[in-house]
C-alpha atoms as a PDB file:
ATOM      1  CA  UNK A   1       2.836  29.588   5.438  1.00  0.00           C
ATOM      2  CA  UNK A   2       2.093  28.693   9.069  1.00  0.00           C
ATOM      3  CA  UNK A   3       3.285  25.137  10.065  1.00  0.00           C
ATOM      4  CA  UNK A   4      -0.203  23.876  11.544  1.00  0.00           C
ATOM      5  CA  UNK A   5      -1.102  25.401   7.652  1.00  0.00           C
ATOM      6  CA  UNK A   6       1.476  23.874   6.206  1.00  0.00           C
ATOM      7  CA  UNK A   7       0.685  20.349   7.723  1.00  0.00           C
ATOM      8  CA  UNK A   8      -2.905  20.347   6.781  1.00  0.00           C
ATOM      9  CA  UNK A   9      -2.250  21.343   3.380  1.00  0.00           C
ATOM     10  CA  UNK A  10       0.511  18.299   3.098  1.00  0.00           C
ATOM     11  CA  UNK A  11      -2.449  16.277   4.788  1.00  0.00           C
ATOM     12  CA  UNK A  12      -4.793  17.281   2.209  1.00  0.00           C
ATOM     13  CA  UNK A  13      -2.374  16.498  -0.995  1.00  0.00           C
ATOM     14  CA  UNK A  14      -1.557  13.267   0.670  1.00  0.00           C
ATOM     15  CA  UNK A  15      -5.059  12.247   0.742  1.00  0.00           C
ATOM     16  CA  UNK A  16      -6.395  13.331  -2.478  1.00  0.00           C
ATOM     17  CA  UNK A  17      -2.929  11.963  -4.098  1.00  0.00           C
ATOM     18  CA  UNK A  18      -3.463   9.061  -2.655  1.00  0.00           C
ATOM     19  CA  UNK A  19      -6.824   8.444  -3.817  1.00  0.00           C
ATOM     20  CA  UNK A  20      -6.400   9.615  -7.339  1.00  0.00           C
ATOM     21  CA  UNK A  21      -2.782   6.653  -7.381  1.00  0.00           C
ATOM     22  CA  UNK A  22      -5.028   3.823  -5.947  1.00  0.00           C
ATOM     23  CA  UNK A  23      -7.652   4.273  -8.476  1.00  0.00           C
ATOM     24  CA  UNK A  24      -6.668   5.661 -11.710  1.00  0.00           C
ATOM     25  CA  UNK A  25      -3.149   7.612 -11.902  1.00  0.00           C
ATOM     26  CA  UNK A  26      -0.969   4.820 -11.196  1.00  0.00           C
ATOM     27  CA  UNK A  27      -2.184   2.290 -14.067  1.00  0.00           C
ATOM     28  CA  UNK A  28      -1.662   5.196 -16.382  1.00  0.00           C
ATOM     29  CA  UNK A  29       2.043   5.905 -14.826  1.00  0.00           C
ATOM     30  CA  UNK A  30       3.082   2.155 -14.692  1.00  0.00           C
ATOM     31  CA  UNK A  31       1.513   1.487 -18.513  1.00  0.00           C
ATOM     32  CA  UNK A  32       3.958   4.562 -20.224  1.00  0.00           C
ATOM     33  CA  UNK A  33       7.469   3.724 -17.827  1.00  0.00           C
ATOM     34  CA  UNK A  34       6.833  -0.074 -18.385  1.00  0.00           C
ATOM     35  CA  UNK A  35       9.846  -0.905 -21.097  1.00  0.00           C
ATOM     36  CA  UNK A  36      11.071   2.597 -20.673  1.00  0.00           C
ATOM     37  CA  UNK A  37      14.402   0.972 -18.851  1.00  0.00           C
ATOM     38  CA  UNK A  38      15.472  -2.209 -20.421  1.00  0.00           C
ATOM     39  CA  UNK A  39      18.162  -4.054 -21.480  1.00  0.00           C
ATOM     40  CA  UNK A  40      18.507  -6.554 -24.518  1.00  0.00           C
ATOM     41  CA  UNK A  41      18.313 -10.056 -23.717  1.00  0.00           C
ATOM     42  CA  UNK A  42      18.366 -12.216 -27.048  1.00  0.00           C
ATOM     43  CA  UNK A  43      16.582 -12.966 -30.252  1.00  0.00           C
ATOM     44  CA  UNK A  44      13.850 -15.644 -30.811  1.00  0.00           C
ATOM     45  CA  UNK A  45      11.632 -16.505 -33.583  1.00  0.00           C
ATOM     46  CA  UNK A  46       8.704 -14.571 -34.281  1.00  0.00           C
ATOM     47  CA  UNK A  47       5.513 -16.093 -32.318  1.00  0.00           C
ATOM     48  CA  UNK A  48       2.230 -15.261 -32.854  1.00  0.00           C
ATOM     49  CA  UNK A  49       0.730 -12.040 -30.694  1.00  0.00           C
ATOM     50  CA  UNK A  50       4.503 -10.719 -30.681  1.00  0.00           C
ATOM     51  CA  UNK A  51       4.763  -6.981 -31.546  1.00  0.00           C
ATOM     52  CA  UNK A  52       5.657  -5.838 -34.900  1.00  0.00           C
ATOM     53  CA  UNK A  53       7.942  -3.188 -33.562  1.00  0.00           C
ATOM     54  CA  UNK A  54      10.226  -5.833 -31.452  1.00  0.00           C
ATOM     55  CA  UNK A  55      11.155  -7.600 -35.278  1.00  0.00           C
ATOM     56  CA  UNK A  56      14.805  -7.587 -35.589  1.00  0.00           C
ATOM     57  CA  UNK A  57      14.776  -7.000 -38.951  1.00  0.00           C
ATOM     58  CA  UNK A  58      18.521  -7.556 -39.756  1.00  0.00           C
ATOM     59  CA  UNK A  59      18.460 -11.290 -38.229  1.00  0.00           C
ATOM     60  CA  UNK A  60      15.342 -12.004 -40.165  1.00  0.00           C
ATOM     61  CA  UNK A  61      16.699 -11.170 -43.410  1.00  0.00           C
ATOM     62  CA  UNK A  62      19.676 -13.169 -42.599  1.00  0.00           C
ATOM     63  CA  UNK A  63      17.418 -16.012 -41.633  1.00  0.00           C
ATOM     64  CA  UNK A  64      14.214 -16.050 -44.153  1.00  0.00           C
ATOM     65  CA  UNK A  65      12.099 -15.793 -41.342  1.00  0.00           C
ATOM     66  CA  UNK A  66      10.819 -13.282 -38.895  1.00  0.00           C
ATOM     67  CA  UNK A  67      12.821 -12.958 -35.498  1.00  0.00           C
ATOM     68  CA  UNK A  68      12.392 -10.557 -32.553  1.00  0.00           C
ATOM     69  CA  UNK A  69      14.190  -8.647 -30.163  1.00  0.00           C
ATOM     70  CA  UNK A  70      13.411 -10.006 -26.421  1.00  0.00           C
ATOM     71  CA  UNK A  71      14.113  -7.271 -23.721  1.00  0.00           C
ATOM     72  CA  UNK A  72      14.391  -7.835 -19.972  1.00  0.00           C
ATOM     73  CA  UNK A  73      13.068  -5.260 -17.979  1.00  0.00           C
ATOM     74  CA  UNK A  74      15.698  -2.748 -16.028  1.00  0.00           C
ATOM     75  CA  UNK A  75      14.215  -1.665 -11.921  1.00  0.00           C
ATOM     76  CA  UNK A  76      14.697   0.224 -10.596  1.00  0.00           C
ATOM     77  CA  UNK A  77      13.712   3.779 -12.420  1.00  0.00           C
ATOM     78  CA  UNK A  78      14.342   6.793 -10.808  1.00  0.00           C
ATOM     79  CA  UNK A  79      12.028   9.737 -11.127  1.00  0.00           C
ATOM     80  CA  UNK A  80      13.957  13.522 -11.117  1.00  0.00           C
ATOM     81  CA  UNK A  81      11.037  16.226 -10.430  1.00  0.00           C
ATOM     82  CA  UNK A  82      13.172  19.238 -10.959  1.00  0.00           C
ATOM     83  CA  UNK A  83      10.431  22.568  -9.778  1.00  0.00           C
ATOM     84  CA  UNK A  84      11.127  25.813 -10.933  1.00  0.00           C
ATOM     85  CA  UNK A  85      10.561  28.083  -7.326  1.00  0.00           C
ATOM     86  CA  UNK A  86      11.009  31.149  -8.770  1.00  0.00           C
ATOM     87  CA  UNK A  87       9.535  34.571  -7.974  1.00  0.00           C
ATOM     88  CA  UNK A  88       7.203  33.979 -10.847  1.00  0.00           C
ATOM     89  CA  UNK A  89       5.687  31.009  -9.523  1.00  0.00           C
ATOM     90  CA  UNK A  90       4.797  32.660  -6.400  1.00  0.00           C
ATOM     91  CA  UNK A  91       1.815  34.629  -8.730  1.00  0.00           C
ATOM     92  CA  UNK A  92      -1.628  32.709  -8.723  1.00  0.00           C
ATOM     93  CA  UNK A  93      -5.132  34.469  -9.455  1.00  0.00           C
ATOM     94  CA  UNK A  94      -6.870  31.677  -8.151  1.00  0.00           C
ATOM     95  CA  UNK A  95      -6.421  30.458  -4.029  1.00  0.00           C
ATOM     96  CA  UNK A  96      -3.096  28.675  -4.733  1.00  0.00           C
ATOM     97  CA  UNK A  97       0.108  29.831  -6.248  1.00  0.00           C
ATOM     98  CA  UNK A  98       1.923  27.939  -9.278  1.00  0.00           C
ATOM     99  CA  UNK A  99       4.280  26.947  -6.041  1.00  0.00           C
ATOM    100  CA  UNK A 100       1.793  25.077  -4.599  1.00  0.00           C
ATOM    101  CA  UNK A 101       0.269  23.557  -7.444  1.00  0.00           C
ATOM    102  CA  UNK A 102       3.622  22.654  -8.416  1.00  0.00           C
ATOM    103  CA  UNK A 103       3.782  20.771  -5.107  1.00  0.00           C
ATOM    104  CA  UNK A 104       0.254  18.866  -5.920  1.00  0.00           C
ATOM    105  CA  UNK A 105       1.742  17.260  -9.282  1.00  0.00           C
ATOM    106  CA  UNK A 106       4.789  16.211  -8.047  1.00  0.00           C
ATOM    107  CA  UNK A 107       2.892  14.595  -4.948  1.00  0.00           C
ATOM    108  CA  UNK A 108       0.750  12.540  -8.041  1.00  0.00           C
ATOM    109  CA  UNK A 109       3.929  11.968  -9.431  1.00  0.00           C
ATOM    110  CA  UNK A 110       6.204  10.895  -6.980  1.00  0.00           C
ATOM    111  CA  UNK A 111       2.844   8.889  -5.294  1.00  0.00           C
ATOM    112  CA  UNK A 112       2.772   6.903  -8.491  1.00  0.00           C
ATOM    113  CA  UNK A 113       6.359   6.181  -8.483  1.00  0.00           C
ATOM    114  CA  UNK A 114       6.817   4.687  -5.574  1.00  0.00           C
ATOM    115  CA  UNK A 115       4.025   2.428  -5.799  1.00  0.00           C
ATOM    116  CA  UNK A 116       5.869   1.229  -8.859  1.00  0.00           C
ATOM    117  CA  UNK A 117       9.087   0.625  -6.756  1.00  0.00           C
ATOM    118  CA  UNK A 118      10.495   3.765  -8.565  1.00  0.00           C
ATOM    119  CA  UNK A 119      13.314   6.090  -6.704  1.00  0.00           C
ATOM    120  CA  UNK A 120      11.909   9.767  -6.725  1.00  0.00           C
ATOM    121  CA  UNK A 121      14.172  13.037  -6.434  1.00  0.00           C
ATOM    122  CA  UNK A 122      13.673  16.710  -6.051  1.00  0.00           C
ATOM    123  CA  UNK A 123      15.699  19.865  -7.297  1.00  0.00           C
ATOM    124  CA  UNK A 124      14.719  22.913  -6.205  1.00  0.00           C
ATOM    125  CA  UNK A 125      15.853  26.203  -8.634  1.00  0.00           C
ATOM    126  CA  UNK A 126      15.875  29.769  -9.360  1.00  0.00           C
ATOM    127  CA  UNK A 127      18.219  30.845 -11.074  1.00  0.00           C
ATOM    128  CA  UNK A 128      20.716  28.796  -9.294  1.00  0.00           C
ATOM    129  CA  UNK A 129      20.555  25.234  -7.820  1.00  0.00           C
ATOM    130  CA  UNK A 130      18.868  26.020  -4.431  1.00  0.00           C
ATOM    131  CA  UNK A 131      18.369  22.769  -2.938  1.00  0.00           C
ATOM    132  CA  UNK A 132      18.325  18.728  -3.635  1.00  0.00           C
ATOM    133  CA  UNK A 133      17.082  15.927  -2.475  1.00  0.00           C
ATOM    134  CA  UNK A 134      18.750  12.475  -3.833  1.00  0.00           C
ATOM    135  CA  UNK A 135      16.248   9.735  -4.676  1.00  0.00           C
ATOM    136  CA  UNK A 136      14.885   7.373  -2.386  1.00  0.00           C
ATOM    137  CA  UNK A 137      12.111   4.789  -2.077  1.00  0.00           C
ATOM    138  CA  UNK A 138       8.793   5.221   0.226  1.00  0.00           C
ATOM    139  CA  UNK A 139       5.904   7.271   1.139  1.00  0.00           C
ATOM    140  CA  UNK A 140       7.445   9.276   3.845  1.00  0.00           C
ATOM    141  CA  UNK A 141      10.284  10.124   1.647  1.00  0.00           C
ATOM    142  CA  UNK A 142       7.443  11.943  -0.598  1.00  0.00           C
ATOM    143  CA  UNK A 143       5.724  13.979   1.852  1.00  0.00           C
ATOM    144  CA  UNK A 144       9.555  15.308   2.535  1.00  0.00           C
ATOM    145  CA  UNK A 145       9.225  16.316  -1.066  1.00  0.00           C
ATOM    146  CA  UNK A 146       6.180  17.495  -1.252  1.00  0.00           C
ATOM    147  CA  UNK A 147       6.617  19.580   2.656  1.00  0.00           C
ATOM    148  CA  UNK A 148      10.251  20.905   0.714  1.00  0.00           C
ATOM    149  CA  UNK A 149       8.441  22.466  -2.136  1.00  0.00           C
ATOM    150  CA  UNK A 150       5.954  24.327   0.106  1.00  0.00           C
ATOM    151  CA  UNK A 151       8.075  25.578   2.703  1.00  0.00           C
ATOM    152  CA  UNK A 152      10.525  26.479   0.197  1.00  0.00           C
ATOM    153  CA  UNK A 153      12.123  29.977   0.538  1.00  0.00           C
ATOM    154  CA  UNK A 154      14.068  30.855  -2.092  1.00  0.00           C
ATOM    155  CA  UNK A 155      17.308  33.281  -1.998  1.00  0.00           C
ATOM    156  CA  UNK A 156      17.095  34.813  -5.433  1.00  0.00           C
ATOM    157  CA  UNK A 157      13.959  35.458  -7.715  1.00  0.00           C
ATOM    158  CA  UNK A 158      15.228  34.830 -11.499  1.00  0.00           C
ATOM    159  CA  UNK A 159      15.087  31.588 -13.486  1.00  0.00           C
ATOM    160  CA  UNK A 160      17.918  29.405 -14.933  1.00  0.00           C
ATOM    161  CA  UNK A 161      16.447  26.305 -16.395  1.00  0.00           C
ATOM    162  CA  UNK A 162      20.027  25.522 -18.260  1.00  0.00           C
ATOM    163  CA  UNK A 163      21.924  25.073 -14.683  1.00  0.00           C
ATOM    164  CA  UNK A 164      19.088  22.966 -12.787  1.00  0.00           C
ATOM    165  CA  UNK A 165      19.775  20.441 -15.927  1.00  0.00           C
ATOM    166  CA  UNK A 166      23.246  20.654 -15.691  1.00  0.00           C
ATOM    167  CA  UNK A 167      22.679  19.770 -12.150  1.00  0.00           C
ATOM    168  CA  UNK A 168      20.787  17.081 -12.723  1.00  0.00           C
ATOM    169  CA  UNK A 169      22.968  15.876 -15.757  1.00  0.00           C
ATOM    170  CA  UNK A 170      25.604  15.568 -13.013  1.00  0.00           C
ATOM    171  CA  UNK A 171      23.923  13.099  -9.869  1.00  0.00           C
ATOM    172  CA  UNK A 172      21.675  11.232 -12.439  1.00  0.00           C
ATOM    173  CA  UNK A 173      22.725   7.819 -14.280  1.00  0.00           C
ATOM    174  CA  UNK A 174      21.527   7.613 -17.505  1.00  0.00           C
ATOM    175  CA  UNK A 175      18.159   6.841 -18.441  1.00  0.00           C
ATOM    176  CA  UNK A 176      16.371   8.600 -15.742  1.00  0.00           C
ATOM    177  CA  UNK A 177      13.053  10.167 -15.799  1.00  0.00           C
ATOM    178  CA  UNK A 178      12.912  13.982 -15.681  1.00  0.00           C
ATOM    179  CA  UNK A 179       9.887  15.902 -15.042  1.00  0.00           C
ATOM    180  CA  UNK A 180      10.760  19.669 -15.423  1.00  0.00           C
ATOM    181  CA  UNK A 181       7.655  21.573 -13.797  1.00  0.00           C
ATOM    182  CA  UNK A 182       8.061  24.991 -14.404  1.00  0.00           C
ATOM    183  CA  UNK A 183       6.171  28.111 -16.182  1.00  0.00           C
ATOM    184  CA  UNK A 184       9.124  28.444 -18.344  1.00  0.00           C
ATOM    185  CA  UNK A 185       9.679  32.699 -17.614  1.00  0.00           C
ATOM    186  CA  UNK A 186      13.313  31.777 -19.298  1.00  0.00           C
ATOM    187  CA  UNK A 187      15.461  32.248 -22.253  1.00  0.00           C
ATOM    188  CA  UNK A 188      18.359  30.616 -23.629  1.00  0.00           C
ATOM    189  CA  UNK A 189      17.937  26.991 -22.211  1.00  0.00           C
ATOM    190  CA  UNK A 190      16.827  25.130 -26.331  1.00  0.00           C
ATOM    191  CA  UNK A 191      20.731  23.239 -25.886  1.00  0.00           C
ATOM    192  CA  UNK A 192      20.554  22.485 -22.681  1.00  0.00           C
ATOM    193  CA  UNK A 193      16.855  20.823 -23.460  1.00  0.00           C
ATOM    194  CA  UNK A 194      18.005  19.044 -26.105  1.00  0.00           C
ATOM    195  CA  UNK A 195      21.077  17.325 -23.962  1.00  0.00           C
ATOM    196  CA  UNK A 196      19.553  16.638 -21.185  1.00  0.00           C
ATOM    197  CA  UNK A 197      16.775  14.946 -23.446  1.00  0.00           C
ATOM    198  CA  UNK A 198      19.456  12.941 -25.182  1.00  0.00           C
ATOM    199  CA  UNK A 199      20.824  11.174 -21.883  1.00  0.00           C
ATOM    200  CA  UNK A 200      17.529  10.856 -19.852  1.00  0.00           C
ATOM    201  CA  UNK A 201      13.875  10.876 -20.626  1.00  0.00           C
ATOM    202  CA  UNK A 202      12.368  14.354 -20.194  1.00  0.00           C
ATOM    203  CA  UNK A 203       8.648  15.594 -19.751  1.00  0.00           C
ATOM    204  CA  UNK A 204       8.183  19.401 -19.505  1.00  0.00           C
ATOM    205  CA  UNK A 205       4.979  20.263 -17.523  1.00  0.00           C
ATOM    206  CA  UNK A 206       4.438  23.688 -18.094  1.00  0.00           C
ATOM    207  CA  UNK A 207       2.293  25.767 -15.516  1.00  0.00           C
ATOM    208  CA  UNK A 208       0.543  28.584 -17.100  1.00  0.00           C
ATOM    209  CA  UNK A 209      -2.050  31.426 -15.223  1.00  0.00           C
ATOM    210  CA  UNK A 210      -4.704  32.817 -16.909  1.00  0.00           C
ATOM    211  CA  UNK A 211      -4.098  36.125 -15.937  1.00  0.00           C
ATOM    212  CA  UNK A 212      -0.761  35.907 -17.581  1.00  0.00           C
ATOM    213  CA  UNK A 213      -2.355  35.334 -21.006  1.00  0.00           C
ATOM    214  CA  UNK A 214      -5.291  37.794 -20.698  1.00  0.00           C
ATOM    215  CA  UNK A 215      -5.290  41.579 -18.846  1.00  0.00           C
ATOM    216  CA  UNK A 216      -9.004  42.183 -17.308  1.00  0.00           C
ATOM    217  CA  UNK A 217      -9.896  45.533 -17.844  1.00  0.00           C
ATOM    218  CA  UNK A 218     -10.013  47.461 -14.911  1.00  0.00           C
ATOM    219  CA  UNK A 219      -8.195  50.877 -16.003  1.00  0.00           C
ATOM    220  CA  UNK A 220      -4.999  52.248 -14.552  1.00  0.00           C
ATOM    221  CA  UNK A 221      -2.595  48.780 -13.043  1.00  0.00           C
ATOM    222  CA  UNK A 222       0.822  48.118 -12.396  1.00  0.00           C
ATOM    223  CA  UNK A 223       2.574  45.523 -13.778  1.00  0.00           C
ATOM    224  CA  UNK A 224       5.744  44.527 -11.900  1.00  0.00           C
ATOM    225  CA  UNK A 225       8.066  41.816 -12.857  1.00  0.00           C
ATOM    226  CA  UNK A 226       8.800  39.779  -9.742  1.00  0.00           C
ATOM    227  CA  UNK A 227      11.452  38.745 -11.072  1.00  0.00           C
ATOM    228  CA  UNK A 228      13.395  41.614 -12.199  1.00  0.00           C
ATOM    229  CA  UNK A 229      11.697  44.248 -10.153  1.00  0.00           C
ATOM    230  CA  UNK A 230      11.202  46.511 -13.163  1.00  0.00           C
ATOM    231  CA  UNK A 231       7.692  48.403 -13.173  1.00  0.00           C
ATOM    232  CA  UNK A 232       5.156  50.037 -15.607  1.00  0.00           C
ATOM    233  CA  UNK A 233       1.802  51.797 -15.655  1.00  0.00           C
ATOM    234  CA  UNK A 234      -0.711  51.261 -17.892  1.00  0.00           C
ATOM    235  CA  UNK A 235      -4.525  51.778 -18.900  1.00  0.00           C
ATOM    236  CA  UNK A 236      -5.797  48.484 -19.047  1.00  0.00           C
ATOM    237  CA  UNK A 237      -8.677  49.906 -20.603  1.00  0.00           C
ATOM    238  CA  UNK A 238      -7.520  50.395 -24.033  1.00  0.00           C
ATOM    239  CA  UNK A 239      -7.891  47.744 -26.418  1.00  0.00           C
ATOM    240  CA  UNK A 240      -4.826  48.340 -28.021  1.00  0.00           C
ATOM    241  CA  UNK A 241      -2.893  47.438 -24.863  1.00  0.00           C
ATOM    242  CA  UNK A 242      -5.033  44.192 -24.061  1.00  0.00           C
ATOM    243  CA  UNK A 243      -4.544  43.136 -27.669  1.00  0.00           C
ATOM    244  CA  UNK A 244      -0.682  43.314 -27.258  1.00  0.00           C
ATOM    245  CA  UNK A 245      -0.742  41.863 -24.077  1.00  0.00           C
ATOM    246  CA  UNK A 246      -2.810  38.777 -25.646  1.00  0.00           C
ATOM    247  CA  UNK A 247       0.251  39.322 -28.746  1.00  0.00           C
ATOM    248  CA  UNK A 248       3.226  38.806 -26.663  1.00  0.00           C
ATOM    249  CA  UNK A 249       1.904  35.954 -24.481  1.00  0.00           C
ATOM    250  CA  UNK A 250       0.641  34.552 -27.452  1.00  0.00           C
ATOM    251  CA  UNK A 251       3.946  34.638 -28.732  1.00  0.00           C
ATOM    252  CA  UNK A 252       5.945  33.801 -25.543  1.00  0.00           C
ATOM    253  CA  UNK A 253       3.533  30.204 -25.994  1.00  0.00           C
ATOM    254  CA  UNK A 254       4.382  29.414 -29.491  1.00  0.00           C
ATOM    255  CA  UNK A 255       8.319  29.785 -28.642  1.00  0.00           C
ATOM    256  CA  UNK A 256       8.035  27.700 -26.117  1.00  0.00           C
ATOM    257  CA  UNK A 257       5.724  25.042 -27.859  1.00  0.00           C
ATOM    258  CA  UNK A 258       8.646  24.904 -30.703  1.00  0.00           C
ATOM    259  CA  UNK A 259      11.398  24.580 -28.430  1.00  0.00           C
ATOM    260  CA  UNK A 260       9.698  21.845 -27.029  1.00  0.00           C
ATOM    261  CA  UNK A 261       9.164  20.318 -30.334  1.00  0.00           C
ATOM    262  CA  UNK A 262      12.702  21.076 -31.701  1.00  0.00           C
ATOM    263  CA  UNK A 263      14.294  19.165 -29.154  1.00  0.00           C
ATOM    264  CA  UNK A 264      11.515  16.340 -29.141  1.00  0.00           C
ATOM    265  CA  UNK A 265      11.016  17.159 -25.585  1.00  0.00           C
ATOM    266  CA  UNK A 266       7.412  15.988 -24.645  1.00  0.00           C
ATOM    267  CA  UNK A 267       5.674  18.717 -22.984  1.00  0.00           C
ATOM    268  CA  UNK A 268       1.996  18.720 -20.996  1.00  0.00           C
ATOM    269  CA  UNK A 269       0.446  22.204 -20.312  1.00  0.00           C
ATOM    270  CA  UNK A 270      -1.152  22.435 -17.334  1.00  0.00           C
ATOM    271  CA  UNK A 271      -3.809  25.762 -16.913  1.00  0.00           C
ATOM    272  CA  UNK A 272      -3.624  26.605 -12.554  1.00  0.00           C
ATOM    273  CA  UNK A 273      -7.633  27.481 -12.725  1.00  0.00           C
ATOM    274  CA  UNK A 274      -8.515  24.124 -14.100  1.00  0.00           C
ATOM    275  CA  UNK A 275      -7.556  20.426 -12.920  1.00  0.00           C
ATOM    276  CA  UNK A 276      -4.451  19.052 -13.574  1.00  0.00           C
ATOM    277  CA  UNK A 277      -5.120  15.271 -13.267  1.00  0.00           C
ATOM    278  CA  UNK A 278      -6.469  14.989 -16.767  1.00  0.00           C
ATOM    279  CA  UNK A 279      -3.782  16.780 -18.525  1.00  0.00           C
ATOM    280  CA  UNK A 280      -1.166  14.507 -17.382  1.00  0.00           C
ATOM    281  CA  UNK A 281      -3.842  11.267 -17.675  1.00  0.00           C
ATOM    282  CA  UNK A 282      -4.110  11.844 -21.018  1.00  0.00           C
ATOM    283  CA  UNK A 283      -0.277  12.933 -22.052  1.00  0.00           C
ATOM    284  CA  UNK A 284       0.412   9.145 -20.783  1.00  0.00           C
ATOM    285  CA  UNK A 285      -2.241   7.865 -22.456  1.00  0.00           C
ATOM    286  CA  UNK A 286      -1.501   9.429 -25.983  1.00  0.00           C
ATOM    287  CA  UNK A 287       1.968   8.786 -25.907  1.00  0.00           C
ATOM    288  CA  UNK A 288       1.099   5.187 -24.948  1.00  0.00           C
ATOM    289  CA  UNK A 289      -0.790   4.711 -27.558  1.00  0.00           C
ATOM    290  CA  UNK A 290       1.958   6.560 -30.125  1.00  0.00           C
ATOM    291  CA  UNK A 291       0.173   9.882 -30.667  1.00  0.00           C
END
């Protein structure tokens, strides 16, 4: 990408970012982190309007009456996006790449934090650790995120979700906030998942192309695997081969799904040809509201 390209595309996210935090985004950001850090304070006798779920129930049957856990809230969170900038995520069938719409969430995301006086972060992978940016406060801060993601150019093509959380594991406290944005083209990674969930608070946005899930039929193609290089020909106009294409994607979802759900790793699914705002709106407001 050109620079005078590059800077009108940053331009663009900024605005529209910016727009979508000052009206709606933020609320729903600041609503699910609020109470995500905190640190017990005391007990005090149950008062009308208190939450049922902040009842110390050990105190209150020592006392014979209700008493309830009062928390003081920790600041300052800090906000990990860790964006998988693989060869895979260079593929889009639509005008922009996973890459760049990658580079769109994390604006929304790091936007959001920093208008709640949140530290935001970057890691950059393939299938190594390929660049990092420690967390820091403030908007221009963010557009160096978001300008790192697009003029990214990676020096190998795989994917190795296991060492960017490793990496992460290593320059984040506990209790951070990791978003892992990535279309998940990996194997072996379930432990790794299910650590890194254990010692910060994780949120797998998952970034999925419709021509990944469903071959158009337009006879002879060939697929290559940017990623490995290998290459095969087929007739995309047999049935047979669309139907196992649909089969293994199918399949390559519903692994993924119940790794997610194995590790209790909360996951959001975003689909490149449609937007992405109200997948994430509504992942905050469902798990707000305990669903």
């Amino acid at each position: 990408m050109e620079e005078k390209d590059l800077l009108k595309k940053i331009q663009r996210i900024d605005i529209f970012t910016n727009r979508l935090v000052n009206t709606v985004f933020a609320g729903e950001y600041k609503s699910f982190f609020k109470g995500q850090g905190l640190t017990f304070d005391e007990v005090r006798e149950y008062q009308e309007g208190d939450e049922i779920r902040t009842i110390d129930w050990n105190v209150t049957a020592r006392m014979g009456q209700p008493f309830v856990k009062k928390y003081i809230e920790e600041r300052e969170l800090v906000m990990m996006l860790i964006v998988d900038l693989s060869a895979s995520t260079l593929f889009g069938s639509i005008d922009e790449t996973k890459a760049e719409i990658a580079a769109e969430i994390t604006a929304l995301l790091a936007f959001s934090a920093i208008k709640n006086s949140d530290k935001v972060g970057l890691i950059c992978f393939t299938n190594s650790v390929e660049h990092y940016v420690p967390p820091q406060k403030g908007k221009k801060h963010v557009l160096r995120v978001v300008r790192d993601i697009l003029r990214f150019q990676p020096n190998h093509k795989g994917t190795d979700i296991t060492q960017a959380l490793r990496f992460a594991d290593q320059v984040l406290k506990p209790h951070s906030v990791i978003f892992l944005i990535s279309d998940f083209k990996d194997s072996d990674y379930q432990k790794q998942l299910r650590m890194t969930n254990k010692r910060h608070t994780l949120i797998a946005i998952t970034l999925e192309d419709r021509r990944e899930s469903v071959m158009p039929n337009v006879g002879l193609i060939e697929l290559e695997d940017v990623e490995t290089g290998q290459r095969k020909l087929i007739d995309s106009r047999s049935n047979h081969i669309r139907n196992l294409y649909i089969k293994h994607n199918t399949e390559s979802v519903i692994e993924r799904q119940n790794i997610f759900k194995n590790c209790q790793v909360d996951s959001i699914d975003i689909q490149t040809n449609q937007s992405y705002v109200l997948p994430l709106i509504r992942f905050f407001r469902d798990r707000r509201s305990g669903r």
